[in-house]
PDB file of N, CA and C in Angstrom:
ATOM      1  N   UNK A   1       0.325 -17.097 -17.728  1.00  0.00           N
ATOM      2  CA  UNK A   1      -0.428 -15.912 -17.401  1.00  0.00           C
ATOM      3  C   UNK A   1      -1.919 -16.256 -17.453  1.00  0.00           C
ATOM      4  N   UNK A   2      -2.503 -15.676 -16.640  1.00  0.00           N
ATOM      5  CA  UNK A   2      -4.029 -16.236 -16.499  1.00  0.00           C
ATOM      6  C   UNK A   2      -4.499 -15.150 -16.978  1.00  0.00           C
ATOM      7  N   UNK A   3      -5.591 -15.034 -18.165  1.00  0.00           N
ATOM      8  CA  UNK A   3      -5.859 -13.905 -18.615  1.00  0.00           C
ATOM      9  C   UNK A   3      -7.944 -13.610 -18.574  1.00  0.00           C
ATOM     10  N   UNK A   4      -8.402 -14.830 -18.135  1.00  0.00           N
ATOM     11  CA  UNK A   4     -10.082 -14.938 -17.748  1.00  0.00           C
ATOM     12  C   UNK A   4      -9.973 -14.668 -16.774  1.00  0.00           C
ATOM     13  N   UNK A   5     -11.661 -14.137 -16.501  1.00  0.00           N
ATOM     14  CA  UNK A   5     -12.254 -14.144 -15.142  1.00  0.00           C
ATOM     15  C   UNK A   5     -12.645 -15.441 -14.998  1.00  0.00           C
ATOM     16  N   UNK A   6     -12.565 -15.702 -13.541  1.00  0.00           N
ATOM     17  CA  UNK A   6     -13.148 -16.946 -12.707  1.00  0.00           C
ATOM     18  C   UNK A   6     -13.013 -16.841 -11.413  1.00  0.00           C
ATOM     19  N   UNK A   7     -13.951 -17.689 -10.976  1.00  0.00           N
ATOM     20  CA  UNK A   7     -14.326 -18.098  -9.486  1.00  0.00           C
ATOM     21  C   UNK A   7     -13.355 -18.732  -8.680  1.00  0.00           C
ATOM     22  N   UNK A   8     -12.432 -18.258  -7.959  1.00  0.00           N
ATOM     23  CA  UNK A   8     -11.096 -18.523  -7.091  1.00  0.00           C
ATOM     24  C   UNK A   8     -11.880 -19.234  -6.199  1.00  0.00           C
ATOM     25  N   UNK A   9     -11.264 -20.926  -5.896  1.00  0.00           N
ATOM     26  CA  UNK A   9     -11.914 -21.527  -4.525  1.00  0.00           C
ATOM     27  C   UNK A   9     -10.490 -21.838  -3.823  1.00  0.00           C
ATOM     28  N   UNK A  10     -10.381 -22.256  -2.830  1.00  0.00           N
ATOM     29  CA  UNK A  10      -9.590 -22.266  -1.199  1.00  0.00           C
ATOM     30  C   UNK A  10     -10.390 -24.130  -0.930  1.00  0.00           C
ATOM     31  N   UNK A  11      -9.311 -25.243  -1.527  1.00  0.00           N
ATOM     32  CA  UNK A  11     -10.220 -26.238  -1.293  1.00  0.00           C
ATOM     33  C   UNK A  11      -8.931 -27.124   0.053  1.00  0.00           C
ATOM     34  N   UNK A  12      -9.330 -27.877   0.696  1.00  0.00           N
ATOM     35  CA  UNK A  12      -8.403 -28.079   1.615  1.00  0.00           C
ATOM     36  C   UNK A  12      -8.194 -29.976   1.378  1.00  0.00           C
ATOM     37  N   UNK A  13      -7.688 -30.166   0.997  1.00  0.00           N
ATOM     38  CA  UNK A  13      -7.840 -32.043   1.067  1.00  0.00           C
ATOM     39  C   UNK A  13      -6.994 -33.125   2.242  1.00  0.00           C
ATOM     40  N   UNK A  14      -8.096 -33.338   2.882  1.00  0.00           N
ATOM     41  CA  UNK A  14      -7.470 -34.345   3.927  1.00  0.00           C
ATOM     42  C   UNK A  14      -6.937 -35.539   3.712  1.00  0.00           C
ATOM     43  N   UNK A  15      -5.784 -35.900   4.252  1.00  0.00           N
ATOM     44  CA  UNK A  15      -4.973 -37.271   3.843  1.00  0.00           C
ATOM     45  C   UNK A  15      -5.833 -38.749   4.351  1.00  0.00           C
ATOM     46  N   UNK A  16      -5.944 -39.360   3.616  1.00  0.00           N
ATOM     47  CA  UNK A  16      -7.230 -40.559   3.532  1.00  0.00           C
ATOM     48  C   UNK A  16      -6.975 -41.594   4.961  1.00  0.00           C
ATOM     49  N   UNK A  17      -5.596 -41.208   5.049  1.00  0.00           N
ATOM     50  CA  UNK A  17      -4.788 -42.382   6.155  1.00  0.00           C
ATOM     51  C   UNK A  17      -5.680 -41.633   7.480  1.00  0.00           C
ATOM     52  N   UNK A  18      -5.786 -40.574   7.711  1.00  0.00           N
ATOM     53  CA  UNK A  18      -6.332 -39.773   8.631  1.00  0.00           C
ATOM     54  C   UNK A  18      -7.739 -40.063   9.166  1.00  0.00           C
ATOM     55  N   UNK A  19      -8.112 -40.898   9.965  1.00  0.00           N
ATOM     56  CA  UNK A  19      -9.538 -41.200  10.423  1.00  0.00           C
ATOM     57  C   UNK A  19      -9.976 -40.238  11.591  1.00  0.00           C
ATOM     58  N   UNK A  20      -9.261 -39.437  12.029  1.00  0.00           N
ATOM     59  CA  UNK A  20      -9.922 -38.129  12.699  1.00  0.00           C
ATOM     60  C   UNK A  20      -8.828 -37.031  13.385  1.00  0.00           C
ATOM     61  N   UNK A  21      -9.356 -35.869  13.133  1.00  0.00           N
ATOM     62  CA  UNK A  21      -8.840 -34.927  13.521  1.00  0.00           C
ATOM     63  C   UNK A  21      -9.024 -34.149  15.014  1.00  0.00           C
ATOM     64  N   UNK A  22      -7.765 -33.692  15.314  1.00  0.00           N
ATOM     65  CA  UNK A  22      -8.136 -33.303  17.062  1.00  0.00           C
ATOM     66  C   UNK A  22      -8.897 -31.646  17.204  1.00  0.00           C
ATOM     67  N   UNK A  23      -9.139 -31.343  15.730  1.00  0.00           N
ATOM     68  CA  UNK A  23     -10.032 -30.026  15.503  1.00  0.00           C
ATOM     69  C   UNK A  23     -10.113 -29.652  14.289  1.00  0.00           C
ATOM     70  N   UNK A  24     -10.946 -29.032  14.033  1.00  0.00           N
ATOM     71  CA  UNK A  24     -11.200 -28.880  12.524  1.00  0.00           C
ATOM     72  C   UNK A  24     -10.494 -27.866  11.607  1.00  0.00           C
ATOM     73  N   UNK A  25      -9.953 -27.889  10.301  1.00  0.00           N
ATOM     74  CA  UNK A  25      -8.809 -26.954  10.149  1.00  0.00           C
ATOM     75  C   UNK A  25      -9.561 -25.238   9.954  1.00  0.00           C
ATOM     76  N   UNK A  26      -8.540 -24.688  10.343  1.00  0.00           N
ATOM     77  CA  UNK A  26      -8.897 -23.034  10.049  1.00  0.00           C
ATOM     78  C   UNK A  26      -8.511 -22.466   9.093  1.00  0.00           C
ATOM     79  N   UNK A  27      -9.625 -21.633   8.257  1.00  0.00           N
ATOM     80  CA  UNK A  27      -8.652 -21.095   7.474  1.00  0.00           C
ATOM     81  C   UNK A  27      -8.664 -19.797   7.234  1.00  0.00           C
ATOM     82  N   UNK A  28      -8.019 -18.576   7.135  1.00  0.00           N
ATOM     83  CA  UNK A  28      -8.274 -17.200   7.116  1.00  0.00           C
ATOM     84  C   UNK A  28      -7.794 -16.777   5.748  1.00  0.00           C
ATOM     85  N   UNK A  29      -8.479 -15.940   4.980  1.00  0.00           N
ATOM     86  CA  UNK A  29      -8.359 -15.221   3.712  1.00  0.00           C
ATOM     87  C   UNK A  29      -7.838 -13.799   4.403  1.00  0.00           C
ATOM     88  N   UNK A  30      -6.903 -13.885   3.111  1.00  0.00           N
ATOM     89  CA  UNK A  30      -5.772 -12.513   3.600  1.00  0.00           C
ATOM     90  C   UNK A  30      -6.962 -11.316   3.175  1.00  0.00           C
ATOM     91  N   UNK A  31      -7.969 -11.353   2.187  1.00  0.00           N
ATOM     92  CA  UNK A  31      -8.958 -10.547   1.642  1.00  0.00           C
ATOM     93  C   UNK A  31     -10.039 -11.267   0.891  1.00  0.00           C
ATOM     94  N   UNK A  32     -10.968 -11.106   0.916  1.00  0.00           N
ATOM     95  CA  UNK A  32     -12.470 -11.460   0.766  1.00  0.00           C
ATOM     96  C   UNK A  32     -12.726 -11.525  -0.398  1.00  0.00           C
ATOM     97  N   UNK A  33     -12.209 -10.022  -1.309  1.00  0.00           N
ATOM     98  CA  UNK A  33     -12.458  -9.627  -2.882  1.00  0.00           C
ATOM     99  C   UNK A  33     -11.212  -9.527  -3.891  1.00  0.00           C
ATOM    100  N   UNK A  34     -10.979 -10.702  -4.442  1.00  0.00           N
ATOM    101  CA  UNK A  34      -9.684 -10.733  -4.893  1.00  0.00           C
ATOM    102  C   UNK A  34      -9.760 -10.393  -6.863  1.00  0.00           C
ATOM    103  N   UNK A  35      -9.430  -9.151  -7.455  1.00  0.00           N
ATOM    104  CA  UNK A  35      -9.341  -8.961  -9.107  1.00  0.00           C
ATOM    105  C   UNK A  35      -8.299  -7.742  -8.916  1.00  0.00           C
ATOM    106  N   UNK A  36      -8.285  -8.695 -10.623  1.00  0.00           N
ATOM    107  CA  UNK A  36      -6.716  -7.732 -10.942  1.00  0.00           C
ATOM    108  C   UNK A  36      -7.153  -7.796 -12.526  1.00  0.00           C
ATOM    109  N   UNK A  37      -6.341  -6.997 -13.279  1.00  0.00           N
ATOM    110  CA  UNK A  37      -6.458  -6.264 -14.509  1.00  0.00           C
ATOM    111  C   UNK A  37      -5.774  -7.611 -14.913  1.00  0.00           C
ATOM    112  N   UNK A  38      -5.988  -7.858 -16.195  1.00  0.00           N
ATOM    113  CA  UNK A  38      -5.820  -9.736 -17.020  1.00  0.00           C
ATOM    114  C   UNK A  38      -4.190  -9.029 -17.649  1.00  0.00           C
ATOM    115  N   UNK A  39      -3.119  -9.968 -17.146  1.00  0.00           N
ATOM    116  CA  UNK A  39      -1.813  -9.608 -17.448  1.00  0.00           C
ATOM    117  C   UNK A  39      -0.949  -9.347 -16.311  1.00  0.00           C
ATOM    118  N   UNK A  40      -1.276  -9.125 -15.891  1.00  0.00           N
ATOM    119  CA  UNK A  40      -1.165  -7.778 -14.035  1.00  0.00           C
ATOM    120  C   UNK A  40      -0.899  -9.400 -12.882  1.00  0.00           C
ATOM    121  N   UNK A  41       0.723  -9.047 -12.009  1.00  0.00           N
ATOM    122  CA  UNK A  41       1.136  -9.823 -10.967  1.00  0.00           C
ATOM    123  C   UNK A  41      -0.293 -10.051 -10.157  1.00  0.00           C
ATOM    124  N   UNK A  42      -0.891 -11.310  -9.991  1.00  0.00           N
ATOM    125  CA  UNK A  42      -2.052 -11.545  -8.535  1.00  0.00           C
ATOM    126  C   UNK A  42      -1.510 -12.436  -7.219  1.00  0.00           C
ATOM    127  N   UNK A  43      -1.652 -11.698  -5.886  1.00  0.00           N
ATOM    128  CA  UNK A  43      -1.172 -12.755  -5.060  1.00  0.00           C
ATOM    129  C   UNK A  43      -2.659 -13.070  -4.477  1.00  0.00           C
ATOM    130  N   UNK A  44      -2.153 -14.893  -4.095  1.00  0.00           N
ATOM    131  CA  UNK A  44      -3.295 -15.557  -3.380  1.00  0.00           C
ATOM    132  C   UNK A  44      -2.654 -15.744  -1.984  1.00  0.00           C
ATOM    133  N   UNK A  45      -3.230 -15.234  -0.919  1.00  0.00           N
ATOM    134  CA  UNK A  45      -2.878 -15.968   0.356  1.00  0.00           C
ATOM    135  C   UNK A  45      -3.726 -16.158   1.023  1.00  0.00           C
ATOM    136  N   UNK A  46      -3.634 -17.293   2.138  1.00  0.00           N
ATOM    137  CA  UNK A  46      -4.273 -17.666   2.959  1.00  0.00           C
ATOM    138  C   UNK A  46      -3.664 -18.014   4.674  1.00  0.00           C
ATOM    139  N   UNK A  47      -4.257 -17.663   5.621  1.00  0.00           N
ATOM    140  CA  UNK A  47      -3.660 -18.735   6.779  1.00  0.00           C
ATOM    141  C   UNK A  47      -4.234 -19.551   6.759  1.00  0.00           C
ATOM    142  N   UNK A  48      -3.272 -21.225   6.790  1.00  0.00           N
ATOM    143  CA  UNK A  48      -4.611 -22.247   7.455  1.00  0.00           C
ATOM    144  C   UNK A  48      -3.560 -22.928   8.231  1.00  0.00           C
ATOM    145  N   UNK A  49      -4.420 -23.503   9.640  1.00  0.00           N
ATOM    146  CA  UNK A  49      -4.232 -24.067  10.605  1.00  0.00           C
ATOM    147  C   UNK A  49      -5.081 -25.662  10.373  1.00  0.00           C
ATOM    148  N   UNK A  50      -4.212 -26.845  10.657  1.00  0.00           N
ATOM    149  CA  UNK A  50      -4.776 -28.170  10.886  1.00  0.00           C
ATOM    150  C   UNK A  50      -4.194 -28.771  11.612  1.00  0.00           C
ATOM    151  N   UNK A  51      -4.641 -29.887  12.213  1.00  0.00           N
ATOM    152  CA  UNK A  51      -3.892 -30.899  13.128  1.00  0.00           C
ATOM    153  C   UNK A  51      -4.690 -32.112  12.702  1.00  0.00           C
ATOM    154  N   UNK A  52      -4.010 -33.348  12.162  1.00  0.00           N
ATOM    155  CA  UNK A  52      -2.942 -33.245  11.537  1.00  0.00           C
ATOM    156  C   UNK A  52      -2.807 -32.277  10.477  1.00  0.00           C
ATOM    157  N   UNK A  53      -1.566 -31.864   9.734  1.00  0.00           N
ATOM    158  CA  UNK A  53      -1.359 -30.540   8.604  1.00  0.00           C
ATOM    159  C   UNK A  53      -1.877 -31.501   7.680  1.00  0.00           C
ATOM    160  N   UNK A  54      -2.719 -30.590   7.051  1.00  0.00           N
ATOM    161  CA  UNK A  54      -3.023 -30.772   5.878  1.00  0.00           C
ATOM    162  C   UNK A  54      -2.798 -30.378   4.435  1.00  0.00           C
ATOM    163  N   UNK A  55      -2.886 -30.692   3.514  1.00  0.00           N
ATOM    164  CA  UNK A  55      -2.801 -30.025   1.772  1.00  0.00           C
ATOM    165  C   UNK A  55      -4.098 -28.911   1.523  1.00  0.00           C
ATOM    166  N   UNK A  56      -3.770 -27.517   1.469  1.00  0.00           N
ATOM    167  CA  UNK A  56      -4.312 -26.610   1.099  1.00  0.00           C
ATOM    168  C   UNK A  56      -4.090 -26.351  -0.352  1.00  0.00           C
ATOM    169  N   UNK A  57      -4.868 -26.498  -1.518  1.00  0.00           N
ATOM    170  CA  UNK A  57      -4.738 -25.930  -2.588  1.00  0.00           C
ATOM    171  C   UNK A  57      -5.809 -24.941  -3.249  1.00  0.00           C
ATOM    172  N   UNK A  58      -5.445 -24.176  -4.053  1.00  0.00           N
ATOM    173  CA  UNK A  58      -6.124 -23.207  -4.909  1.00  0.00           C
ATOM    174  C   UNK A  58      -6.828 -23.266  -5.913  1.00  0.00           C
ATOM    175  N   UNK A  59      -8.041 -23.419  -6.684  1.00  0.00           N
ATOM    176  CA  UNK A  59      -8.425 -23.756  -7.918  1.00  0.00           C
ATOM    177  C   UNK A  59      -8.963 -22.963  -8.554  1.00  0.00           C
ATOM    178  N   UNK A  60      -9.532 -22.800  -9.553  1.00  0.00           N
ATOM    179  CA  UNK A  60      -9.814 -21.580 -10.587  1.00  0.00           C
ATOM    180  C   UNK A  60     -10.838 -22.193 -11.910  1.00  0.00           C
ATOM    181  N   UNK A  61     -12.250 -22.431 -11.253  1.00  0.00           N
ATOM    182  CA  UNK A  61     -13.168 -23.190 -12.310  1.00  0.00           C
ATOM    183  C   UNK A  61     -13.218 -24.234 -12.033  1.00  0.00           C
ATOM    184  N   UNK A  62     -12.412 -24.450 -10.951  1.00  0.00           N
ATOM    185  CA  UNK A  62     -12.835 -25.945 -10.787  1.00  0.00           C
ATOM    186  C   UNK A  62     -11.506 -27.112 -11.158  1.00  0.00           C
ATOM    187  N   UNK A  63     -10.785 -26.344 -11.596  1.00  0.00           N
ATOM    188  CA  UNK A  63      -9.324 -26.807 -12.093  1.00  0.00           C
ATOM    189  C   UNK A  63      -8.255 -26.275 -10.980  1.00  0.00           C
ATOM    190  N   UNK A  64      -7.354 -26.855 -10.364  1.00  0.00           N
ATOM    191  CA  UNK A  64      -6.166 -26.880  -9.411  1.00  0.00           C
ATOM    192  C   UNK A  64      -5.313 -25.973 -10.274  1.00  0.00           C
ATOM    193  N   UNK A  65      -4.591 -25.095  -9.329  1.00  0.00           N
ATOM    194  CA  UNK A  65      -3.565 -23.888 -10.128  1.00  0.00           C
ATOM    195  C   UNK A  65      -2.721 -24.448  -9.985  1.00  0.00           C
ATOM    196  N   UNK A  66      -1.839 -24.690  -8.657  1.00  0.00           N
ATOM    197  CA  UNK A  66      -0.766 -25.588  -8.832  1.00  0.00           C
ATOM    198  C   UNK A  66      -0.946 -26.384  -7.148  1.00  0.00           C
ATOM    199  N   UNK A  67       0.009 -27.216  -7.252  1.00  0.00           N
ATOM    200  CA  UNK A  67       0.378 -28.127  -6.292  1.00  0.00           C
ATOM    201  C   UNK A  67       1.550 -27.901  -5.297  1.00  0.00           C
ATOM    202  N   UNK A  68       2.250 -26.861  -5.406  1.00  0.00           N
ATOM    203  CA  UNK A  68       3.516 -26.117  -5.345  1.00  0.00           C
ATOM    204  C   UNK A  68       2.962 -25.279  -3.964  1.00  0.00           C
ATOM    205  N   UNK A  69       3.814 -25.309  -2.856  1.00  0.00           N
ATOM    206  CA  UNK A  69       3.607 -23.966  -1.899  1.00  0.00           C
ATOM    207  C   UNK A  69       3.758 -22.717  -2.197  1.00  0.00           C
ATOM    208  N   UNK A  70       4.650 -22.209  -3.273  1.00  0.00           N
ATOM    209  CA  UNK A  70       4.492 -21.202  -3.971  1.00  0.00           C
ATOM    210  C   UNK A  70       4.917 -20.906  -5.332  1.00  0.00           C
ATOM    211  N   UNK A  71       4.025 -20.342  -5.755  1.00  0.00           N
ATOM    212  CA  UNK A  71       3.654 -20.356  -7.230  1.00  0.00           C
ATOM    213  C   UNK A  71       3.866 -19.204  -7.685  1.00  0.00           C
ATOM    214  N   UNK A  72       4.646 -18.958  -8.683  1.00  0.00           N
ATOM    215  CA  UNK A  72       4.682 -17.470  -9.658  1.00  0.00           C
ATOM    216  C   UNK A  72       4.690 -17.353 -11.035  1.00  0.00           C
ATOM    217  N   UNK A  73       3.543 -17.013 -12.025  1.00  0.00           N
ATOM    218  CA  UNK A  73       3.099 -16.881 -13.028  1.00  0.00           C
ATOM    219  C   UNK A  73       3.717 -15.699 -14.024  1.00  0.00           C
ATOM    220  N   UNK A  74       4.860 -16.277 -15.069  1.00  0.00           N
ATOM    221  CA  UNK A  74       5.170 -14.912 -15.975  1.00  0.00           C
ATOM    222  C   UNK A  74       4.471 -14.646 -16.916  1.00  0.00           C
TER     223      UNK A  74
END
């Protein structure tokens, strides 16, 4: 359970083997302003588009939430 406030980032990491992409990835936030009461279910979503696909992850301070496509916190 995540029970602080912090600064939610959307960081995207490109695979190193990858020396160029045929466009740059997209990414859309399902909402702009994301808080919830400390205890209380939070969902994170995002669309993102890459070519090649890339690893989209979530961090919180600067620390990775998880590595997992989807994640649920009891």
């Amino acid at each position: 359970m995540i029970t602080q406030a912090g600064d939610l980032t959307l960081h995207l990491i490109e695979h190193k083997r990858c020396l160029s992409t045929p466009f740059h990835p997209e990414v859309t936030l399902k909402t702009t302003r994301i808080g919830q009461v400390p205890g209380k279910e939070t969902i994170l979503e995002c669309d993102a588009i890459a070519h090649p696909l890339n690893w989209f992850v979530w961090e919180r301070d600067g620390v990775m939430l998880a590595s997992d496509r989807y994640v649920e916190w009891d």
